[in-house]
Protein backbone atom coordinates (compact mmCIF):
# COMPACT_ATOMS: atom_id res chain seq x y z
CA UNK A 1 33.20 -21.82 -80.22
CA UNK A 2 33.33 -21.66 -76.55
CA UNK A 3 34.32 -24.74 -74.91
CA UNK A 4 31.18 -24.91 -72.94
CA UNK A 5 28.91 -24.50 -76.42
CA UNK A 6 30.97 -27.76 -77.65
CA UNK A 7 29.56 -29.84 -75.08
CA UNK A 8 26.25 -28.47 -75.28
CA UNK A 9 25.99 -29.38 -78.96
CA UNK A 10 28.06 -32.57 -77.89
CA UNK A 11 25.13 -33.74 -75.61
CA UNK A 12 22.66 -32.66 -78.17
CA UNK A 13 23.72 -34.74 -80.93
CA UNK A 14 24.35 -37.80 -78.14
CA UNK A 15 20.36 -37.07 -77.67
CA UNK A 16 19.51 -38.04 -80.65
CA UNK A 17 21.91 -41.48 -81.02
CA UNK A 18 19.89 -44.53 -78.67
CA UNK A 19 22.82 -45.52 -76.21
CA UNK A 20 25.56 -43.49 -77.45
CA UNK A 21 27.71 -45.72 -75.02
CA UNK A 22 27.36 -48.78 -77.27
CA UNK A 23 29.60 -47.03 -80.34
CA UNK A 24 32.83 -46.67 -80.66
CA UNK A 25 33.10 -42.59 -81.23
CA UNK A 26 35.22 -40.63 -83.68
CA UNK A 27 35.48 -36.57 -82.71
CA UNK A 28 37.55 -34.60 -85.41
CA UNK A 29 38.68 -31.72 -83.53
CA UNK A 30 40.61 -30.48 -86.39
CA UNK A 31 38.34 -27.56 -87.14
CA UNK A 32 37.56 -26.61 -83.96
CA UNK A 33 38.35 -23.21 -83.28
CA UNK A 34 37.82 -22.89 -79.53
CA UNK A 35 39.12 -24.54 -76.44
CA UNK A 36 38.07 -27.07 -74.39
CA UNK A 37 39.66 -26.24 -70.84
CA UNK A 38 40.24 -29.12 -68.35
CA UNK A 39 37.02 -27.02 -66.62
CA UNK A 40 35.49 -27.92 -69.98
CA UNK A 41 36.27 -31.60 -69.95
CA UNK A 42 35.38 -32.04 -66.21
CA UNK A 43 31.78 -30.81 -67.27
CA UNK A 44 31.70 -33.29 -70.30
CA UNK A 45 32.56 -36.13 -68.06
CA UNK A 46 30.20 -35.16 -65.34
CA UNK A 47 27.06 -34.91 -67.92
CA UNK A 48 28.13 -38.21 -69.63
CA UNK A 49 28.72 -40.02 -66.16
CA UNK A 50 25.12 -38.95 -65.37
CA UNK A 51 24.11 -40.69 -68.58
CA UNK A 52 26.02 -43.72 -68.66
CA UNK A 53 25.56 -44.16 -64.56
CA UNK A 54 24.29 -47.76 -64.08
CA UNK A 55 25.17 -49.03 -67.33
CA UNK A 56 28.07 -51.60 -68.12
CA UNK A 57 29.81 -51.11 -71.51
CA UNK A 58 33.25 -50.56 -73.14
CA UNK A 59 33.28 -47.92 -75.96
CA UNK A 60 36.37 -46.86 -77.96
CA UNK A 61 36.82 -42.93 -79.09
CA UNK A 62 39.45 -41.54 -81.01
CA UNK A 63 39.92 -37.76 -80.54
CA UNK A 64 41.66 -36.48 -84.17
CA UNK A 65 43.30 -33.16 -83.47
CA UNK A 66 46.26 -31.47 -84.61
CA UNK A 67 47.03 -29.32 -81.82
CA UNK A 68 49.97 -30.02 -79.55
CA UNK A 69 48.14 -29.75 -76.43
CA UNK A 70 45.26 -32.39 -76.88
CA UNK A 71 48.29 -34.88 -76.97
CA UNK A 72 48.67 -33.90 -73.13
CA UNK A 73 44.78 -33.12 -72.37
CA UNK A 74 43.54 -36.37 -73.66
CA UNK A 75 46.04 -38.85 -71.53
CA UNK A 76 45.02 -36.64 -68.62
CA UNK A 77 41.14 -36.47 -69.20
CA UNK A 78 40.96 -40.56 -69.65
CA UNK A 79 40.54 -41.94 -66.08
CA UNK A 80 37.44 -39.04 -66.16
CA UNK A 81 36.23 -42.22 -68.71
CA UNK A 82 36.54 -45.20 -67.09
CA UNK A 83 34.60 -47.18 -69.58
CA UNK A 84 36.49 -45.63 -72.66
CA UNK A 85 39.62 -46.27 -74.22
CA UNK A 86 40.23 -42.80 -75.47
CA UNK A 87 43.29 -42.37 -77.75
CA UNK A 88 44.34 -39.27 -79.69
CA UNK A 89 45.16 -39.11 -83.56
CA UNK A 90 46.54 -36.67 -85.43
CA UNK A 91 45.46 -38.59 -88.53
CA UNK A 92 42.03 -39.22 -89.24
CA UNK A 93 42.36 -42.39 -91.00
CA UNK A 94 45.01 -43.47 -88.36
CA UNK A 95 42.13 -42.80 -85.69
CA UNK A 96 39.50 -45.22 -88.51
CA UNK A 97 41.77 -47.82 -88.37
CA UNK A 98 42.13 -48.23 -84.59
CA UNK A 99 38.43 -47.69 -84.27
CA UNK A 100 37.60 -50.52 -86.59
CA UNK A 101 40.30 -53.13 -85.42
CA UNK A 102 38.22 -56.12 -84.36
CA UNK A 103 41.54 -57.70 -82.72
CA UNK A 104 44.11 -56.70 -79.68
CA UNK A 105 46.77 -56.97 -82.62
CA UNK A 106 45.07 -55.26 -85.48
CA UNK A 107 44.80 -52.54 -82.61
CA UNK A 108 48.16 -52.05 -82.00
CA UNK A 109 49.31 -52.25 -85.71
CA UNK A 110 46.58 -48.77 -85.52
CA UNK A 111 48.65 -47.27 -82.92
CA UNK A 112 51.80 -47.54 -84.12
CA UNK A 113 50.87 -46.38 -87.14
């Protein structure tokens, strides 16, 4: 799938959530046979910018993905985010844990695994 499909279908299914902001977010991106250029990302974070924009909240997502080069993308695509802590995973239920932490510590017991 072309990177710019993905965020096509990624704003369509955020269409049909009422404030998508207010969740923390889990994308598996282990199946995903495309890729999602830094082009790609800038696009995704302009559309969601113009859908958050006005709106105060802090969201978690946890990007699972096995490929070597989300490690780098993800770390670089965050400040596009400022209301997100983003983290990548290459475990899903790594990624479940840190999402469901209720606590700073319980957090960082997720993250280092």
């Amino acid at each position: 799938m072309p990177g710019d499909e993905y965020g096509d279908r990624l704003f369509e299914a955020y269409a049909g959530v009422p404030d998508p902001w207010a969740y923390a977010r889990l994308m598996d991106m282990r199946r995903f046979e495309g890729e999602l250029t830094f082009r790609n990302i800038d696009a995704i974070a302009e559309r969601w910018k113009a859908m958050t924009d006005g709106i105060d909240y802090q969201s978690k997502v946890a990007i699972v993905s096995t490929d070597p080069l989300d490690a780098v993308r993800v770390p670089a695509a965050s400040p596009q985010f400022p209301s997100e802590t983003i983290c990548h995973f290459r475990d899903f239920h790594e990624a479940m844990d840190w999402l469901t932490a209720s606590d700073a510590e319980g957090e960082a017991r997720a993250l280092a695994g």
